[in-house]
PDB file of N, CA and C in Angstrom:
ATOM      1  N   UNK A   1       0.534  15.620   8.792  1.00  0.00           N
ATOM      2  CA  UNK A   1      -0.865  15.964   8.944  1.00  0.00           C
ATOM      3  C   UNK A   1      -1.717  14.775   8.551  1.00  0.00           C
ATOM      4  N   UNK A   2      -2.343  14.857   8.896  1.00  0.00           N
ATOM      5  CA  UNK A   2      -3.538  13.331   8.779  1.00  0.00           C
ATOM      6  C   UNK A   2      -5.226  14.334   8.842  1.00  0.00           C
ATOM      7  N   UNK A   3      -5.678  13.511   7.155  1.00  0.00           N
ATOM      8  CA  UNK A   3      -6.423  14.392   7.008  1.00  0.00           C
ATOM      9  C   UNK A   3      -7.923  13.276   6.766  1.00  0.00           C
ATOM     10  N   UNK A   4      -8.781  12.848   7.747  1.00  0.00           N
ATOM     11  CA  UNK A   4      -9.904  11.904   7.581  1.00  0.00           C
ATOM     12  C   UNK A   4     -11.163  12.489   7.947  1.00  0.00           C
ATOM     13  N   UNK A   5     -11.777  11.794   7.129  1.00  0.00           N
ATOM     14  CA  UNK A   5     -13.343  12.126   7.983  1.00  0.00           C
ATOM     15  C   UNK A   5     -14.219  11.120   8.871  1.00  0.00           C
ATOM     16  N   UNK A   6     -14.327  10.972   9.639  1.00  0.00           N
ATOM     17  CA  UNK A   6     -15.299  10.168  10.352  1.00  0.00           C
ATOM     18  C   UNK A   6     -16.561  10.098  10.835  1.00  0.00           C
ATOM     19  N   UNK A   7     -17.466   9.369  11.005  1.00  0.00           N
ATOM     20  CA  UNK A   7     -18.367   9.290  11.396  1.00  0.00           C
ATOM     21  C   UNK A   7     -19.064   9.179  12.676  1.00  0.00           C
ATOM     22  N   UNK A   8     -18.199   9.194  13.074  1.00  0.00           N
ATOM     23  CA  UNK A   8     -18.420   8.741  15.068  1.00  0.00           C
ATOM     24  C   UNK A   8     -17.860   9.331  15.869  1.00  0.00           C
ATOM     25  N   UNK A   9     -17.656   9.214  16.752  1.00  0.00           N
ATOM     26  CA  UNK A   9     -16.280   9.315  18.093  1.00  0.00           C
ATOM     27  C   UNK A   9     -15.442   8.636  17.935  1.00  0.00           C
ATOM     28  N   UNK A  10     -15.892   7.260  17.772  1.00  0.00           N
ATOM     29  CA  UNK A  10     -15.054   6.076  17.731  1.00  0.00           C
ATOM     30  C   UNK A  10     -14.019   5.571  16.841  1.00  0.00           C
ATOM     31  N   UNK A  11     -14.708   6.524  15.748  1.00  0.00           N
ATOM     32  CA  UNK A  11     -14.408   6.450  14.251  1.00  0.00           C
ATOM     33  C   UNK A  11     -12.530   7.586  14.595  1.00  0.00           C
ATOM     34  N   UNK A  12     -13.560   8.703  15.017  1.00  0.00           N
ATOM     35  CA  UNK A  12     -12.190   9.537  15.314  1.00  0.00           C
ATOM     36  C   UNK A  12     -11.000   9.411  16.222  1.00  0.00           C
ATOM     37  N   UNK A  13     -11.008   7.807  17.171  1.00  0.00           N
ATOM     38  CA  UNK A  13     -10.156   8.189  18.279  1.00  0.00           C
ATOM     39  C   UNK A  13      -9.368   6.684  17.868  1.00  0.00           C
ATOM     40  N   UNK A  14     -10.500   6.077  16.754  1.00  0.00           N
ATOM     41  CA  UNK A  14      -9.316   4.974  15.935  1.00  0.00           C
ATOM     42  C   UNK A  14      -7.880   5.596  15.197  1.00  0.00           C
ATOM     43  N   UNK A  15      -8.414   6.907  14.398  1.00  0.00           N
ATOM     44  CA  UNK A  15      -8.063   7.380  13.703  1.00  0.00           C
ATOM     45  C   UNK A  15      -6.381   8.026  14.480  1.00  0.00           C
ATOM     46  N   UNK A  16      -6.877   8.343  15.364  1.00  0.00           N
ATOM     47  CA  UNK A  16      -5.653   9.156  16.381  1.00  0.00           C
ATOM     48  C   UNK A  16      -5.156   7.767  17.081  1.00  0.00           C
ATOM     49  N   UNK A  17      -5.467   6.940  17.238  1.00  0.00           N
ATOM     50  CA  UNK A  17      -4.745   5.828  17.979  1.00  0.00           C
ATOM     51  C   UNK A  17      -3.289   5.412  16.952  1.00  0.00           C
ATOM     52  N   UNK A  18      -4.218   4.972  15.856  1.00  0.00           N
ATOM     53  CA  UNK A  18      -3.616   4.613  14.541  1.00  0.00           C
ATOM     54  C   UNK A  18      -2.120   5.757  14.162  1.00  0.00           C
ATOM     55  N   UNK A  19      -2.438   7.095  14.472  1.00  0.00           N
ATOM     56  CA  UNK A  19      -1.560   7.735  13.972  1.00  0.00           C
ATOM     57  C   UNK A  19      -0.249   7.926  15.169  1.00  0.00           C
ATOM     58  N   UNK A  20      -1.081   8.139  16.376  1.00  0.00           N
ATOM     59  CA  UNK A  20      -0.024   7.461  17.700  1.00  0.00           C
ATOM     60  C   UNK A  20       0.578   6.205  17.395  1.00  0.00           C
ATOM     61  N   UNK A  21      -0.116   5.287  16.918  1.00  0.00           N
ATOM     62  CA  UNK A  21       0.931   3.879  16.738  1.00  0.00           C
ATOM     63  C   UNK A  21       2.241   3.698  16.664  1.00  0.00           C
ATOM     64  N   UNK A  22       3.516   3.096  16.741  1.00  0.00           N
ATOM     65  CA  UNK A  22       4.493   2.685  15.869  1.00  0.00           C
ATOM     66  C   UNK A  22       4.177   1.967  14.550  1.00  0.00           C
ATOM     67  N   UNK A  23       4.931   2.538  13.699  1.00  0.00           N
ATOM     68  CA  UNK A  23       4.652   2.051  12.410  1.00  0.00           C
ATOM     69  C   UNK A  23       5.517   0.625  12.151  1.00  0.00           C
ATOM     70  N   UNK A  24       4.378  -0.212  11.389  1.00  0.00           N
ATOM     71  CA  UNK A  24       4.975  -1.724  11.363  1.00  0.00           C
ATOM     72  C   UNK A  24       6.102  -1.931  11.070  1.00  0.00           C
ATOM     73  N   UNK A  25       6.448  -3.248  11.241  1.00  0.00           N
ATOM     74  CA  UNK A  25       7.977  -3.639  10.577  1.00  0.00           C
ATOM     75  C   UNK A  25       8.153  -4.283   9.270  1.00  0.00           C
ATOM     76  N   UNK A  26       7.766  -3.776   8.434  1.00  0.00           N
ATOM     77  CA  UNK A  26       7.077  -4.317   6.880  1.00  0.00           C
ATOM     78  C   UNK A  26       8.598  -4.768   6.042  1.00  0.00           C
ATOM     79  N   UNK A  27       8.172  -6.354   6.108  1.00  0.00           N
ATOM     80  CA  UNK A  27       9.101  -6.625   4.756  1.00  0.00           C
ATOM     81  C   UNK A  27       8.944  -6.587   2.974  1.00  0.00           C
ATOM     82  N   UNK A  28       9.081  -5.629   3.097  1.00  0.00           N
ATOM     83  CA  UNK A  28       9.012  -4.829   1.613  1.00  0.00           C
ATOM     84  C   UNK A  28       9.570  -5.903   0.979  1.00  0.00           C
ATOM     85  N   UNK A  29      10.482  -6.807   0.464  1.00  0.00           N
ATOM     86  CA  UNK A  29      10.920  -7.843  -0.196  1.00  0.00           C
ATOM     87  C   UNK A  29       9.891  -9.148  -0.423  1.00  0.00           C
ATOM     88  N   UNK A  30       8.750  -9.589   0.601  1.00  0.00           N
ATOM     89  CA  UNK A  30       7.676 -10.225   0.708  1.00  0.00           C
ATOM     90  C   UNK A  30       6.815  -9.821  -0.084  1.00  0.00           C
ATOM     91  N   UNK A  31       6.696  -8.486   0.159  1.00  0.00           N
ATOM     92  CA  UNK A  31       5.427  -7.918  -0.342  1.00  0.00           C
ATOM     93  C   UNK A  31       5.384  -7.516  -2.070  1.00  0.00           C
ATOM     94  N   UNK A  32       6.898  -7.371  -2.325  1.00  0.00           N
ATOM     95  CA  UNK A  32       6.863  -6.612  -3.777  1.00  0.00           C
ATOM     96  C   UNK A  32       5.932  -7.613  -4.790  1.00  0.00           C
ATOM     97  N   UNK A  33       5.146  -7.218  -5.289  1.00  0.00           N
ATOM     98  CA  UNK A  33       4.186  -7.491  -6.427  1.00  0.00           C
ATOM     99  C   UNK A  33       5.294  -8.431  -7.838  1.00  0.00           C
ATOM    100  N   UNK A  34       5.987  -7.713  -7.829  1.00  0.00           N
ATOM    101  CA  UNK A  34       6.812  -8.358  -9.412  1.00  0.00           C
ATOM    102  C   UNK A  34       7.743  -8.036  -9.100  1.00  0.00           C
ATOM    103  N   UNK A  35       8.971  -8.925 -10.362  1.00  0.00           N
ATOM    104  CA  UNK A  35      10.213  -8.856 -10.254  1.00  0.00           C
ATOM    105  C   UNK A  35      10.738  -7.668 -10.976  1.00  0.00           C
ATOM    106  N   UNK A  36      11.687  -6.502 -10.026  1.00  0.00           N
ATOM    107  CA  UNK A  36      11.775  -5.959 -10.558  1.00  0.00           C
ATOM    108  C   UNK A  36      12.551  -5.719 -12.490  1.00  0.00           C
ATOM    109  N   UNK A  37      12.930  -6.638 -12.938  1.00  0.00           N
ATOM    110  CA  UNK A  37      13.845  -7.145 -14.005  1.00  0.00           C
ATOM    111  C   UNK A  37      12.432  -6.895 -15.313  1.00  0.00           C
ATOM    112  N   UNK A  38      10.946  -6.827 -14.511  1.00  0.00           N
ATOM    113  CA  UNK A  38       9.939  -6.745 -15.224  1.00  0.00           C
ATOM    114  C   UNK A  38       9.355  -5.441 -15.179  1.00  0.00           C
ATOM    115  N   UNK A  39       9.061  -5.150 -14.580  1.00  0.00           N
ATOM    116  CA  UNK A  39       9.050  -4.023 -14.236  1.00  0.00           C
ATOM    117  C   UNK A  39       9.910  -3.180 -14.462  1.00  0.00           C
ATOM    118  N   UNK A  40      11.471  -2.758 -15.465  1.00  0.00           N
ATOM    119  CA  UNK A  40      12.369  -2.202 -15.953  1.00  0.00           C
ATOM    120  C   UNK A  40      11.917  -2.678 -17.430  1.00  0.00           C
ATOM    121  N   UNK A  41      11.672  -3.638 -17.475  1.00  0.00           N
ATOM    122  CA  UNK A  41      10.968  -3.939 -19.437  1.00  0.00           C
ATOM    123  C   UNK A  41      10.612  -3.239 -20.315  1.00  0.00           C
ATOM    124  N   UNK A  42       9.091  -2.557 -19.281  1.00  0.00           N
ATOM    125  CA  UNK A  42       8.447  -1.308 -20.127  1.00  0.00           C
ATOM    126  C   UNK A  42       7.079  -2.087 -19.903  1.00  0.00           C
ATOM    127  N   UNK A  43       6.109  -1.521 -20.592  1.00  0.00           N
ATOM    128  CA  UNK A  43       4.499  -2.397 -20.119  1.00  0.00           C
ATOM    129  C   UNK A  43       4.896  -2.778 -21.644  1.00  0.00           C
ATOM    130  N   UNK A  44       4.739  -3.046 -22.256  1.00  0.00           N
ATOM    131  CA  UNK A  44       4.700  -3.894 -23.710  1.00  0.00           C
ATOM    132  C   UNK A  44       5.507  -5.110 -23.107  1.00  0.00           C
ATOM    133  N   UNK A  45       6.058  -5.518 -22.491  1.00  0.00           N
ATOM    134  CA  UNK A  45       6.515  -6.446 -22.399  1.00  0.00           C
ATOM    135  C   UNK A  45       5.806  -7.679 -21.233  1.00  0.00           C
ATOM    136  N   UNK A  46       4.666  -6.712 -20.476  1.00  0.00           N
ATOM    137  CA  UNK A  46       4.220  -7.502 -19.879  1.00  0.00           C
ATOM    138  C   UNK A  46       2.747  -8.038 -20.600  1.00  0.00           C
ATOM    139  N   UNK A  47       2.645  -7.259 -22.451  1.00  0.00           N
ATOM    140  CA  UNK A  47       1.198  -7.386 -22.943  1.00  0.00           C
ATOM    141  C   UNK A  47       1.153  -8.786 -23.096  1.00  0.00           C
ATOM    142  N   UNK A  48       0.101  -9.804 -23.351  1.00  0.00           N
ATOM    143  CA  UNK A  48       0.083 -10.916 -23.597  1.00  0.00           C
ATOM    144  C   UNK A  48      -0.933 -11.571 -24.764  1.00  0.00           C
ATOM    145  N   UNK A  49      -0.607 -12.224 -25.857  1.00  0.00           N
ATOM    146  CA  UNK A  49      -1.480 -12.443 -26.600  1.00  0.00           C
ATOM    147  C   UNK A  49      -1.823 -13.892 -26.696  1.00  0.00           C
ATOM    148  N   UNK A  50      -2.473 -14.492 -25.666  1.00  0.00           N
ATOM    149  CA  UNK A  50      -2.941 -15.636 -25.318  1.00  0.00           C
ATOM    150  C   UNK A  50      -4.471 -15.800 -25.778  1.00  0.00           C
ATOM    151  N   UNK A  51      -5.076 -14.769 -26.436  1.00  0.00           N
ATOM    152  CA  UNK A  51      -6.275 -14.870 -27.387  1.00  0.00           C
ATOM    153  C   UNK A  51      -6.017 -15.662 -28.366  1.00  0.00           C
TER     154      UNK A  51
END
């Protein structure tokens, strides 16, 4: 279900194009933010006291 609000026509037939689309070919390995080895740490380990 796809649940938006729009403002237009145009607005709404982006919306349905978009959901007709094929969905990208995303390299999740590019994209990940941090290593996961840090992210298993705990957040205290990413605190920093550079004050």
């Amino acid at each position: 279900a796809v649940i938006a609000s729009a403002a237009s026509a145009a607005e709404i037939r982006a919306v349905l194009a978009a959901a007709h689309a094929p969905a990208p070919a995303l390299d999740w390995q590019t994209l990940q933010l941090e290593h996961p080895a840090a992210a298993a740490a705990g957040p205290r380990a990413r605190i920093s006291s550079a004050a």
